[in-house]
PDB file of N, CA and C in Angstrom:
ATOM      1  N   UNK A   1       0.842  -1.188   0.000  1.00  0.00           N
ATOM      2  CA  UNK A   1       0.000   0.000   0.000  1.00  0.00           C
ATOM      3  C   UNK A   1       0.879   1.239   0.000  1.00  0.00           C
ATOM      4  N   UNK A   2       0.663   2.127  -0.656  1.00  0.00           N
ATOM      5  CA  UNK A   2       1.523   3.554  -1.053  1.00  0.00           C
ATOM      6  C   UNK A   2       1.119   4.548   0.316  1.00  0.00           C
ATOM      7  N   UNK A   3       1.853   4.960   0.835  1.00  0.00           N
ATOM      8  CA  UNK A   3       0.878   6.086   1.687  1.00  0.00           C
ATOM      9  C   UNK A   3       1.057   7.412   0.657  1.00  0.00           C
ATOM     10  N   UNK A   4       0.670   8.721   0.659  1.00  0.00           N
ATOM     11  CA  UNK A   4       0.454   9.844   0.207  1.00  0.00           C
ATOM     12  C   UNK A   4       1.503  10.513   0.886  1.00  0.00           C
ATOM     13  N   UNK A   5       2.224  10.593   0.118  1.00  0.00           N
ATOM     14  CA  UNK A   5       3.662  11.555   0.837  1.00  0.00           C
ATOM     15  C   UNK A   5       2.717  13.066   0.548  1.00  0.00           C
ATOM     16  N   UNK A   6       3.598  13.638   1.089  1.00  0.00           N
ATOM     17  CA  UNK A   6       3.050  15.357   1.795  1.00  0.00           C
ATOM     18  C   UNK A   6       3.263  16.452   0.690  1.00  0.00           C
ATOM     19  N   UNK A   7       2.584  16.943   0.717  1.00  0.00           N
ATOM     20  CA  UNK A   7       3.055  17.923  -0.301  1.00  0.00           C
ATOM     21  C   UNK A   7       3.908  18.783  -0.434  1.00  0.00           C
ATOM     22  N   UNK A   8       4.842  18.856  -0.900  1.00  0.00           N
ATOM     23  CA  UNK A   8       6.007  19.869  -0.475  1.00  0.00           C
ATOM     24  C   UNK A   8       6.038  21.542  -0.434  1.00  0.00           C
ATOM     25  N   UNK A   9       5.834  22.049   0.317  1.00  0.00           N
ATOM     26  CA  UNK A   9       6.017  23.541   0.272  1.00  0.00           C
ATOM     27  C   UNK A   9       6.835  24.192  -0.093  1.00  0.00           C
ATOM     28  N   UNK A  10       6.685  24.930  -1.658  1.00  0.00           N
ATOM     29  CA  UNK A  10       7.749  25.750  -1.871  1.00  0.00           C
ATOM     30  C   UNK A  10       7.997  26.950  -1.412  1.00  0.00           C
ATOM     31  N   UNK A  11       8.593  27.787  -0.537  1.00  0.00           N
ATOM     32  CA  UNK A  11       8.542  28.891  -0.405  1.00  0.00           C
ATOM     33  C   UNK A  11       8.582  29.491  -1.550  1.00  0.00           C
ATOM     34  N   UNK A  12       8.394  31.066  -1.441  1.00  0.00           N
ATOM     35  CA  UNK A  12       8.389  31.571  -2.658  1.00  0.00           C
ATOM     36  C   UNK A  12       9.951  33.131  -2.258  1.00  0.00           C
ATOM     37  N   UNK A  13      10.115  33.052  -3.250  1.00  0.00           N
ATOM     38  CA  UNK A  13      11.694  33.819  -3.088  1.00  0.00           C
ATOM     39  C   UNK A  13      11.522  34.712  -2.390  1.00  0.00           C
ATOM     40  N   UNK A  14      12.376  35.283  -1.555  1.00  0.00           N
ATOM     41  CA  UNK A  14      11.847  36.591  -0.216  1.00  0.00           C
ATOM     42  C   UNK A  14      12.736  37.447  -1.354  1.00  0.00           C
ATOM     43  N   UNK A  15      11.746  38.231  -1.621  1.00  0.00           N
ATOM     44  CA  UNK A  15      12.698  40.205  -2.377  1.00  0.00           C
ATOM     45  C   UNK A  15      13.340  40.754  -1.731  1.00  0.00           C
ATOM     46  N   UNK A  16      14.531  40.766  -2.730  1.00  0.00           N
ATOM     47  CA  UNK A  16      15.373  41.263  -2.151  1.00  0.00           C
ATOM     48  C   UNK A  16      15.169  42.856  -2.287  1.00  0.00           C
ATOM     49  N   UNK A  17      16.061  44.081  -1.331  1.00  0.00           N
ATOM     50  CA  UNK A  17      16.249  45.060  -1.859  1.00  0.00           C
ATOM     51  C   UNK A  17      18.035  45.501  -1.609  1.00  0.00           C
ATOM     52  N   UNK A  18      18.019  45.825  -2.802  1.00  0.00           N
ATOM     53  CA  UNK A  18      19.647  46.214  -2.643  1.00  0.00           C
ATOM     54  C   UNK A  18      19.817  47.267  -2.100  1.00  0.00           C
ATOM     55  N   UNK A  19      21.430  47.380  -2.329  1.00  0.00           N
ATOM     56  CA  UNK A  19      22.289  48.696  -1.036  1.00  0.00           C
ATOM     57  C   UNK A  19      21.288  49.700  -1.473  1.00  0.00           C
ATOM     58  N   UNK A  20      21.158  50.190  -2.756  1.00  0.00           N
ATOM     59  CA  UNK A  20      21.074  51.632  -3.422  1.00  0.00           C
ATOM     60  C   UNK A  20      19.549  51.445  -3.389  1.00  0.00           C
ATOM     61  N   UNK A  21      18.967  50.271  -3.743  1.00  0.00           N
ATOM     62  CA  UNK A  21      17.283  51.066  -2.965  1.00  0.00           C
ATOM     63  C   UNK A  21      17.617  51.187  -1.469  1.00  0.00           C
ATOM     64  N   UNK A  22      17.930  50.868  -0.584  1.00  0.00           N
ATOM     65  CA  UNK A  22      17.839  50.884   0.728  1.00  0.00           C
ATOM     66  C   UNK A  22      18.322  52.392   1.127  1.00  0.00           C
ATOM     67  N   UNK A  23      19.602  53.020   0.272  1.00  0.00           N
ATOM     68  CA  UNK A  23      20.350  54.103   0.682  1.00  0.00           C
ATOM     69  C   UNK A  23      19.023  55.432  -0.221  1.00  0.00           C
ATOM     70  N   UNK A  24      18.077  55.160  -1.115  1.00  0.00           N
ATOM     71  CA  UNK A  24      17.384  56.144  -2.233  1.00  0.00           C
ATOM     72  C   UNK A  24      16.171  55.976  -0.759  1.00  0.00           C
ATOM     73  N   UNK A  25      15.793  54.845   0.060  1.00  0.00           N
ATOM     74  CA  UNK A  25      14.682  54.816   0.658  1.00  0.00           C
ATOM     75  C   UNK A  25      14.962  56.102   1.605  1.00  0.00           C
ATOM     76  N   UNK A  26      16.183  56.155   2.202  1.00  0.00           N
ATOM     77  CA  UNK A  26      16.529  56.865   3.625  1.00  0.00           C
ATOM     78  C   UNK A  26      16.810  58.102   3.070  1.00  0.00           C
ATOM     79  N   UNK A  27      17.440  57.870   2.026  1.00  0.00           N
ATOM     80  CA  UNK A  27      17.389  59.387   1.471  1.00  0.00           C
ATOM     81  C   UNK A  27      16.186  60.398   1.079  1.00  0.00           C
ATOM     82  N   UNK A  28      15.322  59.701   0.765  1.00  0.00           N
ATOM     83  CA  UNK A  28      13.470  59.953   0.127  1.00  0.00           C
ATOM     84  C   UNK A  28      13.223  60.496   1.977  1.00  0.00           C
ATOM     85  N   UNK A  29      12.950  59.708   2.730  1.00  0.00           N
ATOM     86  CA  UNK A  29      12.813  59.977   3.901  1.00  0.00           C
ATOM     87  C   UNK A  29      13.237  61.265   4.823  1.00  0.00           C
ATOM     88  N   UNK A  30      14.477  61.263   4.687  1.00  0.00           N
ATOM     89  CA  UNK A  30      15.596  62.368   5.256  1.00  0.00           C
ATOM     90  C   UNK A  30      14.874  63.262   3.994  1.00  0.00           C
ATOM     91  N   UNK A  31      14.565  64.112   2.887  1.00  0.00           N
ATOM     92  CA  UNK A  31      13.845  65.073   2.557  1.00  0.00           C
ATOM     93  C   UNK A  31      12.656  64.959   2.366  1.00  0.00           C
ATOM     94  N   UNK A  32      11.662  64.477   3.221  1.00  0.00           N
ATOM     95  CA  UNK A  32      10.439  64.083   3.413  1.00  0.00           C
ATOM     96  C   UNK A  32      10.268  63.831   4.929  1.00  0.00           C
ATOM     97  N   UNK A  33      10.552  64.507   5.284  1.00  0.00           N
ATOM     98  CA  UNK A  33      10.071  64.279   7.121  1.00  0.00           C
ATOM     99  C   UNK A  33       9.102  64.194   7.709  1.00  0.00           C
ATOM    100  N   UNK A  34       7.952  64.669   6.966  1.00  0.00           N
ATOM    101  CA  UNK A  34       6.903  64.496   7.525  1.00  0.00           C
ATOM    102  C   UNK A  34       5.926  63.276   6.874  1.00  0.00           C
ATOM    103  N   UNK A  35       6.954  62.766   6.271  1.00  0.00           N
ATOM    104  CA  UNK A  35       5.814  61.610   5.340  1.00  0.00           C
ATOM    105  C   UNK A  35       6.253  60.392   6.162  1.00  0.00           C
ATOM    106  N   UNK A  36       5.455  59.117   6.703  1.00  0.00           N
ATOM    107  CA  UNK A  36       5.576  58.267   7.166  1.00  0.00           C
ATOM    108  C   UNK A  36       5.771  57.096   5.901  1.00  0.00           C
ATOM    109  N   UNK A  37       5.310  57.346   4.942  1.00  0.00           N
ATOM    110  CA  UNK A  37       5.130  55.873   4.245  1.00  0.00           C
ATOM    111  C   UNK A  37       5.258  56.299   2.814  1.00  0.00           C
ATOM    112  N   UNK A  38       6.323  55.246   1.810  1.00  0.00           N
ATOM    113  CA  UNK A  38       6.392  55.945   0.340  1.00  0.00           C
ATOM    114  C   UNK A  38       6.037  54.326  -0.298  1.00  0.00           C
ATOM    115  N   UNK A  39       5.690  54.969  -1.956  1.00  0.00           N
ATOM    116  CA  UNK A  39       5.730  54.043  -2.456  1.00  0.00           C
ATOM    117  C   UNK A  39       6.628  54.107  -3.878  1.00  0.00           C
ATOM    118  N   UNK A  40       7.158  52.697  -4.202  1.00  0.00           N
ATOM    119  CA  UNK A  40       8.064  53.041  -5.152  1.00  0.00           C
ATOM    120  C   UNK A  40       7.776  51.532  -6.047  1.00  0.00           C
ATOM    121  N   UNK A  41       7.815  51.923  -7.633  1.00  0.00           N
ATOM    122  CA  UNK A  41       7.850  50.626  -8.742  1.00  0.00           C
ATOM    123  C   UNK A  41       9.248  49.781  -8.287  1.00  0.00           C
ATOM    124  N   UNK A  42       8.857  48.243  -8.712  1.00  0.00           N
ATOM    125  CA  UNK A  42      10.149  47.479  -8.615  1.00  0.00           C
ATOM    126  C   UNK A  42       9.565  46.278  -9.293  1.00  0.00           C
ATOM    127  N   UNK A  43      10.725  45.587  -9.492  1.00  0.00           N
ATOM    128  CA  UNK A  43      10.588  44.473 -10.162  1.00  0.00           C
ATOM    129  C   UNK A  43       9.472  43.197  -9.483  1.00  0.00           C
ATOM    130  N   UNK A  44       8.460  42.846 -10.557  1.00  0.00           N
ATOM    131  CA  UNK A  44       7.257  42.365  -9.974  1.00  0.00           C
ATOM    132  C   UNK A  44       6.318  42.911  -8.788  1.00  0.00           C
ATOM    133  N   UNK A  45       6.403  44.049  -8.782  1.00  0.00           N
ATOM    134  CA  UNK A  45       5.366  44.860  -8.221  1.00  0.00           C
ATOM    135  C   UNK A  45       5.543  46.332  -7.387  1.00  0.00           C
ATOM    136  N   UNK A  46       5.321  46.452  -6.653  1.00  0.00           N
ATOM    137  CA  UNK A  46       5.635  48.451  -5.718  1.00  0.00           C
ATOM    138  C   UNK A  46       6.081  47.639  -4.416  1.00  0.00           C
ATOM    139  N   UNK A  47       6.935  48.662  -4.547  1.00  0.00           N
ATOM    140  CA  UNK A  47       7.437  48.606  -2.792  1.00  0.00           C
ATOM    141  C   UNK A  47       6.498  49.323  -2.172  1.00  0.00           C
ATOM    142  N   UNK A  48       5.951  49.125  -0.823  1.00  0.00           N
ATOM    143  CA  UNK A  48       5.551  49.993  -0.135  1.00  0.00           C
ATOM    144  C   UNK A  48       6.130  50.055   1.342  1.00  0.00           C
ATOM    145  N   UNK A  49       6.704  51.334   1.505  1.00  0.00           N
ATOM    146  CA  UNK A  49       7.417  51.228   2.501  1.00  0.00           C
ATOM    147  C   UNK A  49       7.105  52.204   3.834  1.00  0.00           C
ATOM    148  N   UNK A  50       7.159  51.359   5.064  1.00  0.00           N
ATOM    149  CA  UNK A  50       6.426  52.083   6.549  1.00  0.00           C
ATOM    150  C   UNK A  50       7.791  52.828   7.369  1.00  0.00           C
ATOM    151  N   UNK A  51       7.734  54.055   7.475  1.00  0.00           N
ATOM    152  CA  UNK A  51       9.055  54.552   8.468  1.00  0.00           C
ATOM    153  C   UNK A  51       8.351  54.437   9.745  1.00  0.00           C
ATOM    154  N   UNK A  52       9.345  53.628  10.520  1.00  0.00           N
ATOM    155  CA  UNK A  52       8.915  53.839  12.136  1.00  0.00           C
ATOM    156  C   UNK A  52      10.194  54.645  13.028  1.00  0.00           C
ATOM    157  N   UNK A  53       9.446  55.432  13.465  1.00  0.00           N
ATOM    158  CA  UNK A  53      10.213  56.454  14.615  1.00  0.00           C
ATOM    159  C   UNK A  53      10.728  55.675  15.531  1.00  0.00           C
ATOM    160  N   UNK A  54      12.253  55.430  15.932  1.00  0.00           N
ATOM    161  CA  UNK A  54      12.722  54.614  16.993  1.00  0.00           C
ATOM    162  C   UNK A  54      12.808  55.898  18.336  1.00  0.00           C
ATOM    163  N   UNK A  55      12.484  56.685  18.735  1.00  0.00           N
ATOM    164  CA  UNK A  55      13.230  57.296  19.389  1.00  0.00           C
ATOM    165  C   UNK A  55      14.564  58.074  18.898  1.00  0.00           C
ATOM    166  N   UNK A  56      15.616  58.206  19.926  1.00  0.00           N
ATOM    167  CA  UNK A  56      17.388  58.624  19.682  1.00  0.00           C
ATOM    168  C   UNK A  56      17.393  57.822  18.381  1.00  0.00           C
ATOM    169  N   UNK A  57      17.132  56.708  18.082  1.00  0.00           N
ATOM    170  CA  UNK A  57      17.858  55.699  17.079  1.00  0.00           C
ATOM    171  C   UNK A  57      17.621  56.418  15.854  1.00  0.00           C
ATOM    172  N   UNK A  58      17.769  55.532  14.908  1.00  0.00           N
ATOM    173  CA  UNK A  58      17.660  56.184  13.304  1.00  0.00           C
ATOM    174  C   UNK A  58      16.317  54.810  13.477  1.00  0.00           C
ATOM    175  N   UNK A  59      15.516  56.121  12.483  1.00  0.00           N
ATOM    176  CA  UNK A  59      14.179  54.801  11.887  1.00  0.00           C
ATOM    177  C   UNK A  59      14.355  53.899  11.406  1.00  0.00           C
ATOM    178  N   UNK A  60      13.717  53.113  11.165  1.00  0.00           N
ATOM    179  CA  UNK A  60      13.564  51.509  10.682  1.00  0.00           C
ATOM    180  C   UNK A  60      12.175  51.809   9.645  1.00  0.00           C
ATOM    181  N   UNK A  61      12.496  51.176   8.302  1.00  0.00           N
ATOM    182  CA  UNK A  61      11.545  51.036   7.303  1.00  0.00           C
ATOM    183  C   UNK A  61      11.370  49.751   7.040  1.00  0.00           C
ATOM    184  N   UNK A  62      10.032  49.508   7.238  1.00  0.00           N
ATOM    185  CA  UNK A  62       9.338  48.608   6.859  1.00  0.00           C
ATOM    186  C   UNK A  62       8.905  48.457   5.671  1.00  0.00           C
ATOM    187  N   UNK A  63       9.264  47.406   4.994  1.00  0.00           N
ATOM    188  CA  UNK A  63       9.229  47.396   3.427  1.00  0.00           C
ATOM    189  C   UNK A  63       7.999  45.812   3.338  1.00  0.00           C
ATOM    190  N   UNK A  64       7.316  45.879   2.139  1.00  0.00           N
ATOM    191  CA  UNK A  64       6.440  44.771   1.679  1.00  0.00           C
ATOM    192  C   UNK A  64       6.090  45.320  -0.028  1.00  0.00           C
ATOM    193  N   UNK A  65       6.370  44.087  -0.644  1.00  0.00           N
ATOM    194  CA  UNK A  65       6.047  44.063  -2.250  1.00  0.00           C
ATOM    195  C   UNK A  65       4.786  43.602  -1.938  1.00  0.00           C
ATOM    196  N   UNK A  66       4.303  44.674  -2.943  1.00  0.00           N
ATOM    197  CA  UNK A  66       2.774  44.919  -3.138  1.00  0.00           C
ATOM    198  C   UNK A  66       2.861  43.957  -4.942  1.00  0.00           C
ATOM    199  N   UNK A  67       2.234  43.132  -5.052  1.00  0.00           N
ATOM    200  CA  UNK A  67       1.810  42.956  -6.352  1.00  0.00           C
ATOM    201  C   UNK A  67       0.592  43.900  -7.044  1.00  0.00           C
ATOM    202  N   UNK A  68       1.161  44.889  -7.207  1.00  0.00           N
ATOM    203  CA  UNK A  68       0.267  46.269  -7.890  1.00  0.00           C
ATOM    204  C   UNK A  68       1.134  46.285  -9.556  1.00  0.00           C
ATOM    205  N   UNK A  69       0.344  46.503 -10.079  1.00  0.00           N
ATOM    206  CA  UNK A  69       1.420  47.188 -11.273  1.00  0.00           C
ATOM    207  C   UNK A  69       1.651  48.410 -11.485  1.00  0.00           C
ATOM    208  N   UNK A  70       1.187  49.872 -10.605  1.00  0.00           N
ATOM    209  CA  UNK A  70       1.446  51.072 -10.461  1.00  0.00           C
ATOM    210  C   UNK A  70       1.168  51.119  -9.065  1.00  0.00           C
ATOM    211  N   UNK A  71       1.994  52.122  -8.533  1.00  0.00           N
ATOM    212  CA  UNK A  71       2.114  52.838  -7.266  1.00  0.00           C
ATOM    213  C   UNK A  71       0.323  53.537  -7.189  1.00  0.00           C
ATOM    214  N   UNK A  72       0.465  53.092  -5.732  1.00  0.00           N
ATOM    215  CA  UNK A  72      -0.645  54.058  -5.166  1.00  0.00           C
ATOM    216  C   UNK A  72      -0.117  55.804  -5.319  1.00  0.00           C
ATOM    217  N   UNK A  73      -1.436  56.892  -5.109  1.00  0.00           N
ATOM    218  CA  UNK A  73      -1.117  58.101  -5.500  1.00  0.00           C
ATOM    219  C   UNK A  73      -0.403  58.337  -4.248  1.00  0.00           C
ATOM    220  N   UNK A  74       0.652  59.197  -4.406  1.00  0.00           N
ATOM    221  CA  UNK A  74       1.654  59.233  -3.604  1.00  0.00           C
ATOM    222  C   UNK A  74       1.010  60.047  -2.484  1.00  0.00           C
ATOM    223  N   UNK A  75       0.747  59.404  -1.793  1.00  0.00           N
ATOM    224  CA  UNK A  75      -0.357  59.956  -0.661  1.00  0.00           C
ATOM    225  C   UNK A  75      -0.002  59.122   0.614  1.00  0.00           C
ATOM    226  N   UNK A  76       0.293  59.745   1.815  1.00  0.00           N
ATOM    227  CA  UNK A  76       0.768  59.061   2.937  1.00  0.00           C
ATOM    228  C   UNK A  76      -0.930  57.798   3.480  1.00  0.00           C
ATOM    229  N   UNK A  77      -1.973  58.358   3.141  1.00  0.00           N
ATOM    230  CA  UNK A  77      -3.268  57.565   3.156  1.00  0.00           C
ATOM    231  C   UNK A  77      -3.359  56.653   2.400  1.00  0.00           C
ATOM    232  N   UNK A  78      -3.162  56.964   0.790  1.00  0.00           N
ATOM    233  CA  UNK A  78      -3.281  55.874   0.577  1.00  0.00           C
ATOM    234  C   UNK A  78      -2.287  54.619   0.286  1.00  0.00           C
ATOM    235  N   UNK A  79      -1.609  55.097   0.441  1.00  0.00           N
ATOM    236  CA  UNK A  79       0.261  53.842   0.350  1.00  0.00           C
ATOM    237  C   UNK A  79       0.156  53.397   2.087  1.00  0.00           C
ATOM    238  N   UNK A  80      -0.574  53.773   3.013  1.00  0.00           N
ATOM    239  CA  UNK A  80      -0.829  53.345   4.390  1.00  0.00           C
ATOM    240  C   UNK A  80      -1.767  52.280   4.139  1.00  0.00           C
ATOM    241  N   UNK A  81      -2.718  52.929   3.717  1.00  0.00           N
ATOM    242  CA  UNK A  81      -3.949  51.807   3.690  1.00  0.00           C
ATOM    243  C   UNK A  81      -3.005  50.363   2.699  1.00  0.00           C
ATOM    244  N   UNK A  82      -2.670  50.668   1.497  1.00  0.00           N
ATOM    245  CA  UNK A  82      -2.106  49.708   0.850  1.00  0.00           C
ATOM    246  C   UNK A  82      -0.737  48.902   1.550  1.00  0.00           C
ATOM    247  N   UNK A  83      -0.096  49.547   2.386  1.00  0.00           N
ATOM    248  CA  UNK A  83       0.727  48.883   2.841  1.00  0.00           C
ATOM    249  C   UNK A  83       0.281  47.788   4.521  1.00  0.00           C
ATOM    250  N   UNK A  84      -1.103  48.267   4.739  1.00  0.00           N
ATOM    251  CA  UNK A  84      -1.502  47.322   5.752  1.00  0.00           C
ATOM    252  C   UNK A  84      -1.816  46.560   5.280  1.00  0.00           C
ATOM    253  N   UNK A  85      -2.952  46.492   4.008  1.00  0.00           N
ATOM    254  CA  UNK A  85      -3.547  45.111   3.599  1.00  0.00           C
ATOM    255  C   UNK A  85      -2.711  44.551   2.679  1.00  0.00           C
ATOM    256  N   UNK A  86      -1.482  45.039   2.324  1.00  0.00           N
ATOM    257  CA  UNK A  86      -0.262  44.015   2.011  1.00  0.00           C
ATOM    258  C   UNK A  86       0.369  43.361   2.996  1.00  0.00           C
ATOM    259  N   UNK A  87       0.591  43.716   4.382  1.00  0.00           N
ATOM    260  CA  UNK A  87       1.628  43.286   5.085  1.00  0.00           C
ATOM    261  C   UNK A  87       0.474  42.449   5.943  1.00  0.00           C
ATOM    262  N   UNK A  88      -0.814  42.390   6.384  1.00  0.00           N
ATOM    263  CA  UNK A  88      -1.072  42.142   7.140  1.00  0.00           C
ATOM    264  C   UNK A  88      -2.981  41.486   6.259  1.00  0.00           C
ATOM    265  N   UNK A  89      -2.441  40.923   5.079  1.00  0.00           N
ATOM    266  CA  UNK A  89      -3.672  40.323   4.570  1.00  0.00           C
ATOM    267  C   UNK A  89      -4.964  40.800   4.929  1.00  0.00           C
ATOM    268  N   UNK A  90      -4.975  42.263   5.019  1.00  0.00           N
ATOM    269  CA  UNK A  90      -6.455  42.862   5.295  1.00  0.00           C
ATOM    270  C   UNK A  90      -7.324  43.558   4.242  1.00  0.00           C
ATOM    271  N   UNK A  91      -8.679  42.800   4.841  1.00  0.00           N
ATOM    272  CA  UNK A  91      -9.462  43.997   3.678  1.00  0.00           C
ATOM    273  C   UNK A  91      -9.580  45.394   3.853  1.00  0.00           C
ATOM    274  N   UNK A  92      -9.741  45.565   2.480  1.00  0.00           N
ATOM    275  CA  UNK A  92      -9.070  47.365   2.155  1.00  0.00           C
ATOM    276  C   UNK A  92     -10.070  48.055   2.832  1.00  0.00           C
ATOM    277  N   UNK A  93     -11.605  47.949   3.575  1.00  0.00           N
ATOM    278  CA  UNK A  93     -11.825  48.903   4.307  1.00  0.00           C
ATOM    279  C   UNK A  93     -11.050  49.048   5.889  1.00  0.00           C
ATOM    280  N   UNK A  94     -10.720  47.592   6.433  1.00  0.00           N
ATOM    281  CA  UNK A  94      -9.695  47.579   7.988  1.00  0.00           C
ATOM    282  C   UNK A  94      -8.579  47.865   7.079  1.00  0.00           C
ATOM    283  N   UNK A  95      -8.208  48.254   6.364  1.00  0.00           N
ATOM    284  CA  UNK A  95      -6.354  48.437   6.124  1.00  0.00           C
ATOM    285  C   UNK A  95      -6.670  50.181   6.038  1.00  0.00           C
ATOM    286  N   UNK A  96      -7.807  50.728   5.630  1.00  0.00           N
ATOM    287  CA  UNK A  96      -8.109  51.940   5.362  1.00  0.00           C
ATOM    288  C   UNK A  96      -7.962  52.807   7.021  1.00  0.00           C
ATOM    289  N   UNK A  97      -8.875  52.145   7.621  1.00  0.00           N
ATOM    290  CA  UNK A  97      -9.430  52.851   9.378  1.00  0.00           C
ATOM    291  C   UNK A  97      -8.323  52.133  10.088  1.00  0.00           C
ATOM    292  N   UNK A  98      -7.130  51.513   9.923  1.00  0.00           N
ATOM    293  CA  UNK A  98      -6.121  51.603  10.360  1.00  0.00           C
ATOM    294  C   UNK A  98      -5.150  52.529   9.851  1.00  0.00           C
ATOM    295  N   UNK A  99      -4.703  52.609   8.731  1.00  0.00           N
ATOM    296  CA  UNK A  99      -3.812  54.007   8.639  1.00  0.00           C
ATOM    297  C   UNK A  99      -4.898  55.367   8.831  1.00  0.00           C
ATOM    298  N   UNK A 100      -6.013  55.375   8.565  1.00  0.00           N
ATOM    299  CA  UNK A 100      -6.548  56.567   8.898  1.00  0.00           C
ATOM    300  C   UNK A 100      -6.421  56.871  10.415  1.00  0.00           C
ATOM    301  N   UNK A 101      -6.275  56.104  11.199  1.00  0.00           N
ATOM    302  CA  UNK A 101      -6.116  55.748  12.939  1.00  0.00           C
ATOM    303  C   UNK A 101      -4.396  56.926  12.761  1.00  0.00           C
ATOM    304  N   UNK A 102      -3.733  55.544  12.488  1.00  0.00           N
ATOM    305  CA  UNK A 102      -2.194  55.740  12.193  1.00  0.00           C
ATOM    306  C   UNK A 102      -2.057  57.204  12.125  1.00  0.00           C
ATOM    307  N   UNK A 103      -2.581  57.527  11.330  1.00  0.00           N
ATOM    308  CA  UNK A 103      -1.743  59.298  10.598  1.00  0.00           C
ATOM    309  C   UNK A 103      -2.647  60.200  11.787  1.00  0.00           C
ATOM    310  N   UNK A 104      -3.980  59.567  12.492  1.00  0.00           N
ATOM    311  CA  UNK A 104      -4.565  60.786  12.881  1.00  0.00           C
ATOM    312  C   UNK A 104      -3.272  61.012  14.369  1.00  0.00           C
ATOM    313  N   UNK A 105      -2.756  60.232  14.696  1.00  0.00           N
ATOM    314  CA  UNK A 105      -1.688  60.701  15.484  1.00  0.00           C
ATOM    315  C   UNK A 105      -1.952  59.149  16.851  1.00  0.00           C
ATOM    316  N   UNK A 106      -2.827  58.050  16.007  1.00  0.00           N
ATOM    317  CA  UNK A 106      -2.652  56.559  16.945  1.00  0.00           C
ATOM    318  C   UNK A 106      -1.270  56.029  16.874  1.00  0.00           C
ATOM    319  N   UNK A 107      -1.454  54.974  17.796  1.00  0.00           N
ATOM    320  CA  UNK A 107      -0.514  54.224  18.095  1.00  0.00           C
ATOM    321  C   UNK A 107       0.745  54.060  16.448  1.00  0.00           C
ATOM    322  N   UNK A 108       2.046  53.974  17.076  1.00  0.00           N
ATOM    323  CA  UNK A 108       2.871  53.590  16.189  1.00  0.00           C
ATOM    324  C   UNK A 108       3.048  54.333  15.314  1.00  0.00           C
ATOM    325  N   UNK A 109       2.812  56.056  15.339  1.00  0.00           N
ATOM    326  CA  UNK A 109       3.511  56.768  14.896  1.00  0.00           C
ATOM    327  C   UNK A 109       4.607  57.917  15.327  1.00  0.00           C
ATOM    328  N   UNK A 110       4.785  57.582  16.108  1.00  0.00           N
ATOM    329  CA  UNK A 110       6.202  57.875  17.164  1.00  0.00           C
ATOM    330  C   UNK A 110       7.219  57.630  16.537  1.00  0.00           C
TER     331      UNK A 110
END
């Protein structure tokens, strides 16, 4: 009798981002201070990327490939909303009333 071997899980390739997007992200940032979140084209889809305020430290950006084929309008609302229900499999009205939360001055924008 055969048993049913398992199905194998392929992961799927984690995106990379190189030195020079990483150094164009902080740089976008550093003349954009008041913007929390950008979005940018890349290979197989938009980056969308979250700056979090460490305190003293230097921020930390949170990055997730969006399978979009154009950038959201460069709008801290709506690249928020799009970058929750990318990172966090939500529907676009909870990915919406969470960055609308976010920017009104909620949690995790420090």
């Amino acid at each position: 009798m055969m048993s049913a071997a398992p199905a194998l899980a392929v992961e799927p390739a984690t995106p990379q981002v190189t030195e020079s997007e990483a150094f164009d992200d902080r740089d976008w940032f550093a003349l954009h201070p008041q913007r929390l979140f950008r979005a940018r084209p890349a290979s197989g889809g938009v980056w969308l990327i979250r700056r979090r305020h460490q305190g003293e430290g230097a921020d930390v950006l949170l990055r997730t490939l969006a399978p979009l084929r154009t950038p959201p309008a460069d709008d801290d609302l709506e690249i928020a909303a799009a970058w929750f229900a990318v990172a966090f499999w939500l529907h676009p009205k909870t990915a919406t009333k969470l960055a609308q939360r976010l920017l009104k001055g909620g949690r995790g924008r420090r």
